[in-house]
Every structure is written in structure tokens, then in C-alpha cells.
Protein backbone atom coordinates (compact mmCIF):
# COMPACT_ATOMS: atom_id res chain seq x y z
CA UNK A 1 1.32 24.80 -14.34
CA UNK A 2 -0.39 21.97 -12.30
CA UNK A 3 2.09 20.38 -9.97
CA UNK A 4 2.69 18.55 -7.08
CA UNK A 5 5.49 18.96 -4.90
CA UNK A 6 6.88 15.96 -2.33
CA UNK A 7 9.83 16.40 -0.06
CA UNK A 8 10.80 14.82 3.72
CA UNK A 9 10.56 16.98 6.59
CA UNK A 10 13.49 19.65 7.02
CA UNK A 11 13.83 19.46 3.02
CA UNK A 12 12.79 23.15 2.47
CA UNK A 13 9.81 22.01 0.52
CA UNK A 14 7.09 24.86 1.98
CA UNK A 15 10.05 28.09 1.44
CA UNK A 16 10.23 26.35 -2.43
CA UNK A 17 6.46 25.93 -2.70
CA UNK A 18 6.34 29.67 -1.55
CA UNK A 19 8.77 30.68 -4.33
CA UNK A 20 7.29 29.00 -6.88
CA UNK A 21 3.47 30.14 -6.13
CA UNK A 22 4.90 33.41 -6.52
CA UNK A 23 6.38 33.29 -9.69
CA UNK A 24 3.92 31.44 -11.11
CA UNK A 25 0.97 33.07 -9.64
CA UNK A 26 -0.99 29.76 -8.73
CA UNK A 27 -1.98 28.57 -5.30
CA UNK A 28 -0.62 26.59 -2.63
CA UNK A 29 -3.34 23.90 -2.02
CA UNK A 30 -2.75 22.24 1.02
CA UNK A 31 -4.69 18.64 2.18
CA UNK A 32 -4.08 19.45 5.96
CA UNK A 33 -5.24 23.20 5.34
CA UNK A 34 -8.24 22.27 3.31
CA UNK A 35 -9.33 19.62 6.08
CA UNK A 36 -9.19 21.75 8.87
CA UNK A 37 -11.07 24.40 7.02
CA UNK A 38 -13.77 21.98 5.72
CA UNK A 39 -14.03 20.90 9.47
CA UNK A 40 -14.43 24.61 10.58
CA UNK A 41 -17.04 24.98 8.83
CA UNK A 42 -19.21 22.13 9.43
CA UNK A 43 -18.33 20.87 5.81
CA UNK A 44 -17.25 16.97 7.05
CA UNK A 45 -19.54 14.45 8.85
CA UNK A 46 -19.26 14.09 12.82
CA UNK A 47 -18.34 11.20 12.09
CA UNK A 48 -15.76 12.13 10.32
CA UNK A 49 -14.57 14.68 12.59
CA UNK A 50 -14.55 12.37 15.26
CA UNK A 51 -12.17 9.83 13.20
CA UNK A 52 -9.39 12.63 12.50
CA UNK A 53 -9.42 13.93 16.22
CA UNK A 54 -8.77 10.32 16.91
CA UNK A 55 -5.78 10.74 14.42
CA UNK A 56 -7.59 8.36 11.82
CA UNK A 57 -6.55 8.33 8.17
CA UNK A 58 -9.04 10.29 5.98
CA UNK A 59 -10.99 8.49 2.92
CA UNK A 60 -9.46 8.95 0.21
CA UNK A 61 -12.86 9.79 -1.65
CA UNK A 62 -13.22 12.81 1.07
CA UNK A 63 -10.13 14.04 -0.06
CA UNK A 64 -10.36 13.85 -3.60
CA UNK A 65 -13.75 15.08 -3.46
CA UNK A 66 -11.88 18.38 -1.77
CA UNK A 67 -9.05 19.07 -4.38
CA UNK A 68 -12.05 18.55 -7.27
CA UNK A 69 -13.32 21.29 -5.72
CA UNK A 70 -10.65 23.49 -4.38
CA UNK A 71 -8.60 23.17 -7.92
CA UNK A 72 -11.62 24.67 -9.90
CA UNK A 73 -11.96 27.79 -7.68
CA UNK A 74 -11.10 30.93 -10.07
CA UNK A 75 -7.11 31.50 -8.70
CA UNK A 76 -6.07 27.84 -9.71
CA UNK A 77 -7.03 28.65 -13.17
CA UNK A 78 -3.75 28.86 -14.36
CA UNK A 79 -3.17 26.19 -12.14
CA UNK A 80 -2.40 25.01 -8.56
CA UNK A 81 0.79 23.37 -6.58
CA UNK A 82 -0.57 20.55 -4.66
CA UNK A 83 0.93 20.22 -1.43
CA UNK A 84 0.92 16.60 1.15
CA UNK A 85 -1.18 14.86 -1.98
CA UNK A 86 -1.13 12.50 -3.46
CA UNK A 87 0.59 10.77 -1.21
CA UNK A 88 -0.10 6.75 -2.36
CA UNK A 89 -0.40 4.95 -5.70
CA UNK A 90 -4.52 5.29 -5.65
CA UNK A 91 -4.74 8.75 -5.14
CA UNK A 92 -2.61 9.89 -7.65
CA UNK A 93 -4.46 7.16 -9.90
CA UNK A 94 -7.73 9.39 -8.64
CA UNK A 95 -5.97 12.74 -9.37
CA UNK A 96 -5.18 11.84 -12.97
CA UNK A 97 -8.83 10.68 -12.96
CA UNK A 98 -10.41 13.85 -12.39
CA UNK A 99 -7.80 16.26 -14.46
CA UNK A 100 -8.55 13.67 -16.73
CA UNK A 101 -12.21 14.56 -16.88
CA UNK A 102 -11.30 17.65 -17.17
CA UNK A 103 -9.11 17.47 -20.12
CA UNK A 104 -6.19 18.53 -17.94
CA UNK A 105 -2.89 16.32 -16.70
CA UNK A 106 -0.45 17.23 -14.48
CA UNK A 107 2.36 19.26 -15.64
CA UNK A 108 5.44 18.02 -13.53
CA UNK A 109 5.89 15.87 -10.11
CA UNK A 110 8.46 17.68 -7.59
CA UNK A 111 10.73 15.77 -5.55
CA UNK A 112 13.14 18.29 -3.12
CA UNK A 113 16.04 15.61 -2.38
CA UNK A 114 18.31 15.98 0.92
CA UNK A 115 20.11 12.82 2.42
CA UNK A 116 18.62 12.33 5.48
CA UNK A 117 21.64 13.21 7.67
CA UNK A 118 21.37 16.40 5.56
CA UNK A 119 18.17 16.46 7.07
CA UNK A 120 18.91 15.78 10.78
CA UNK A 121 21.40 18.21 11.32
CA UNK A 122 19.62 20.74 9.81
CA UNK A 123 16.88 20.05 12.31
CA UNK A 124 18.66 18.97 15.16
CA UNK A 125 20.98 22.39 15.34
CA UNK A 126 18.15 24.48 15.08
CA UNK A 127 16.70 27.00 17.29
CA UNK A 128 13.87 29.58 17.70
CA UNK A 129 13.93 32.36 19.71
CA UNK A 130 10.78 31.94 22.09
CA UNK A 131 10.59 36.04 22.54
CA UNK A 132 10.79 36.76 18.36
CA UNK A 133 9.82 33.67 16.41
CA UNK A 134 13.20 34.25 14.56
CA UNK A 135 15.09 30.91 13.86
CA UNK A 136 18.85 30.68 14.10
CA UNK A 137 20.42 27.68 13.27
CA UNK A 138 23.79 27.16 15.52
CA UNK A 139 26.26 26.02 12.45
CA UNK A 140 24.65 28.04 9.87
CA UNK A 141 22.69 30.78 11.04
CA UNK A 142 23.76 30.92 14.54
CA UNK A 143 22.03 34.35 16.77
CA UNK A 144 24.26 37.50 16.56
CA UNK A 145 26.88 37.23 19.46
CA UNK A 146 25.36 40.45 21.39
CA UNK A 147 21.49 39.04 21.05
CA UNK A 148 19.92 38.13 24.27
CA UNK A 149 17.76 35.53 22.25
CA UNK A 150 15.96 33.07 24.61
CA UNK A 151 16.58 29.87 22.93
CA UNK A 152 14.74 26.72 22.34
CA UNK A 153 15.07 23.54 20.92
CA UNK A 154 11.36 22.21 19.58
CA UNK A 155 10.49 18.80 20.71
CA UNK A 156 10.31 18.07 16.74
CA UNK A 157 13.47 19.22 16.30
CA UNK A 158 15.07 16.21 18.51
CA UNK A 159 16.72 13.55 16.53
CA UNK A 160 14.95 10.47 17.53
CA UNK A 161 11.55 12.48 16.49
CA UNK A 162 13.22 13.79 13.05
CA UNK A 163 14.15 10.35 11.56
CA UNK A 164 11.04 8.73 13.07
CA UNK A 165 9.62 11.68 10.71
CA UNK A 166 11.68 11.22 7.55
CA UNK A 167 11.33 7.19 7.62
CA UNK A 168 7.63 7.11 7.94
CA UNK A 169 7.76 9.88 4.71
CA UNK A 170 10.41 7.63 2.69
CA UNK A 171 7.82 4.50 3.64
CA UNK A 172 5.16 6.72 2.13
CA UNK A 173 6.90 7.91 -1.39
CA UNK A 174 8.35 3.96 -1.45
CA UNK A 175 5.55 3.05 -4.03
CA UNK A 176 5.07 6.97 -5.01
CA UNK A 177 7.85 7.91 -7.14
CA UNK A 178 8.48 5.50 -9.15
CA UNK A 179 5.13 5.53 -9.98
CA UNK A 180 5.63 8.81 -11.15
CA UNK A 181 8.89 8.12 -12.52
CA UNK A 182 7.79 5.45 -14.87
CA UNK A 183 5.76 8.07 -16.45
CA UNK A 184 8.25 10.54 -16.95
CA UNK A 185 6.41 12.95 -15.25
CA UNK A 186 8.91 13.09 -11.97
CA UNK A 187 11.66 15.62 -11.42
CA UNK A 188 14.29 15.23 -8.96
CA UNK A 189 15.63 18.22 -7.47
CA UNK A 190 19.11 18.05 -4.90
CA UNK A 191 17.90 20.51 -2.02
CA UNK A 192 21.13 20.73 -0.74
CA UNK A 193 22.62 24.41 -1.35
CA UNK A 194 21.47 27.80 -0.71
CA UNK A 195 18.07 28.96 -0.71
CA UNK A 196 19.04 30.48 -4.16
CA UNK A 197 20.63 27.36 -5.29
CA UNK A 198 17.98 25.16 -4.66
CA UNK A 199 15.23 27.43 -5.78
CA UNK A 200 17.18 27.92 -9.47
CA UNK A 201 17.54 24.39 -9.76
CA UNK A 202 13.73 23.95 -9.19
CA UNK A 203 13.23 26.92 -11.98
CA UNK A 204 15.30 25.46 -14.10
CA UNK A 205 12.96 22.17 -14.18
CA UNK A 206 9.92 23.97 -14.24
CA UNK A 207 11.07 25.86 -17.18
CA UNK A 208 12.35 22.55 -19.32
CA UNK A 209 8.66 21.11 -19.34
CA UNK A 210 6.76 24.38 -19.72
């Protein structure tokens, strides 16, 4: 099961990602994670280094040359869930590349679906309890009425900040999906629902190209 999952901020994408990992018993292989590890430990160029802290895009090459690597390691065997990549036309050109050489494809192409003032709200009523971590959300998980929770509302949880968020990733899937689409390798999936909903929906698609 080789797969790559795409969804907009607030979608629910990393509790399915989760889900699935588990059930499947593959890996969650995050670009962002496998960056700041590489940078850690003194795997990228200073150069390099120096470009990201500056918030420059990454090479695509770099990148690439990073999932090559990470999806060969013994507990993606059975295969991996690729999370924040591919995330333009040429990289998933790349990725097919190197399964390619591999004699490997990708199995399916995820894409969690929630209209974005699905999105907002969801984000914009939530809140997290500075003294516990736990989030409450105050239309559908709002804190017990006797909990002395000390609420706040995350600067990325603000509306302006949220659609700024979801446009930039519905500029960046523009070219993306139907890409993937056109292939028949793309899956769309309605994330609105229940955890449960959403996560037997996602099952259900999984299972139909097993």
C-alpha cells in the first residue's frame, strides 16, 4: 500500500493518516519531519540550511533524494503513506520516476475533501486548554460546564490566517489533482462526518483498489 494523502488545513488529514498507518502497518513519511531531521543531523548543506531558515523553498532533487531513501528503509516495505509530497506536477512526475525504477507505482492518491467554510469554523471555534493540551471545540466539543479550563484561541486558528492557509493549499493542488485524476489513480474522500464516518469512507477506498 504506497499512498499519498493531500488534504487543506483543518481537513483531519494527520488523525486519518494515523488511522490508516495503523491498520495498514506502514509509515507515516513526512517531508517537513524528514527535513528537519536531515538538518539535525548535519545531513543538508549550510547552504542549504541557511535557505530554509530564510523560509526558502527546498530543491526538489533534495527532496526526492530523501523519500528514495526514507521509502527503502525496512518498515516501508509493505509500503509507506507519504505525507506534504508531492505537492506539484514535477515531483510527482519524479516520484513515479523512482517507484518506477523500482518496479513499484503508487497504489492510490488521497484527497480528504471539506468545503472550506467547513474548514473555518472548525478552526475558528476551536480551543486548547493552555494548562492540559486538551482541545474543545465550542459548537462541537465544547469543555465540560464545571472545568476550570484556561482557554485559548491559537493565532492559526483566526480566520483571516485559516483561509490565507487553505487558499495558498487549493493554489498548490490547482495543477495536482487532476494530474492525478487523469490517471485514475485519485480518490476523493468527503471529510465531513464523524471521525468514524470519515475514516470508513477512507477504508472503504483503500479496500476497492487493494
Amino acid at each position: 500500500m504506497r499512498l499519498v494523502f493531500v488534504g487543506p488545513p483543518g481537513a483531519g488529514k494527520g488523525t486519518q493518516a494515523k488511522l490508516i498507518c495503523e491498520r495498514w502497518k506502514i509509515p507515516q513519511i513526512s517531508t517537513g519531519d524528514m527535513l528537519r531531521a536531515a538538518k539535525a543531523s548535519g545531513q543538508l548543506p549550510e547552504e542549504l540550511v541557511k535557505q530554509m531558515a530564510a523560509g526558502g523553498l527546498v530543491p526538489d532533487e533534495v527532496v526526492i533524494d530523501l523519500i528514495s531513501k526514507r521509502t527503502q528503509d525496512a518498515d516501508a516495505k509493505e509500503g509507506f503513506l507519504l505525507d506534504g509530497f508531492p505537492r506539484t506536477v514535477p515531483q510527482a512526475d519524479a516520484l513515479d520516476r523512482v517507484l518506477e525504477s523500482r518496479g513499484q507505482k503508487l497504489t492510490v492518491v488521497l484527497a480528504l475533501e471539506v468545503p472550506k467554510e467547513n474548514l473555518i469554523e472548525r478552526a475558528v471555534l476551536r480551543r486548547t486548554d493552555k494548562r492540559t493540551g486538551q482541545i474543545y471545540h465550542l459548537k462541537y466539543k465544547p469543555p465540560p460546564p464545571d472545568a476550570e479550563a484556561h482557554l485559548e484561541h491559537r493565532p492559526d486558528d483566526h480566520e483571516e490566517v485559516v483561509r490565507n492557509r487553505v487558499e495558498v493549499y487549493e493554489k498548490m493542488t490547482a495543477d495536482l489533482l487532476p494530474h492525478y485524476e487523469k490517471s485514475g489513480r485519485l480518490k476523493r474522500i468527503d471529510g465531513v462526518g464523524t471521525v468514524e464516518e470519515v475514516t470508513a469512507r477512507v477504508i472503504a477506498a483503500l479496500e476497492a483498489v487493494r
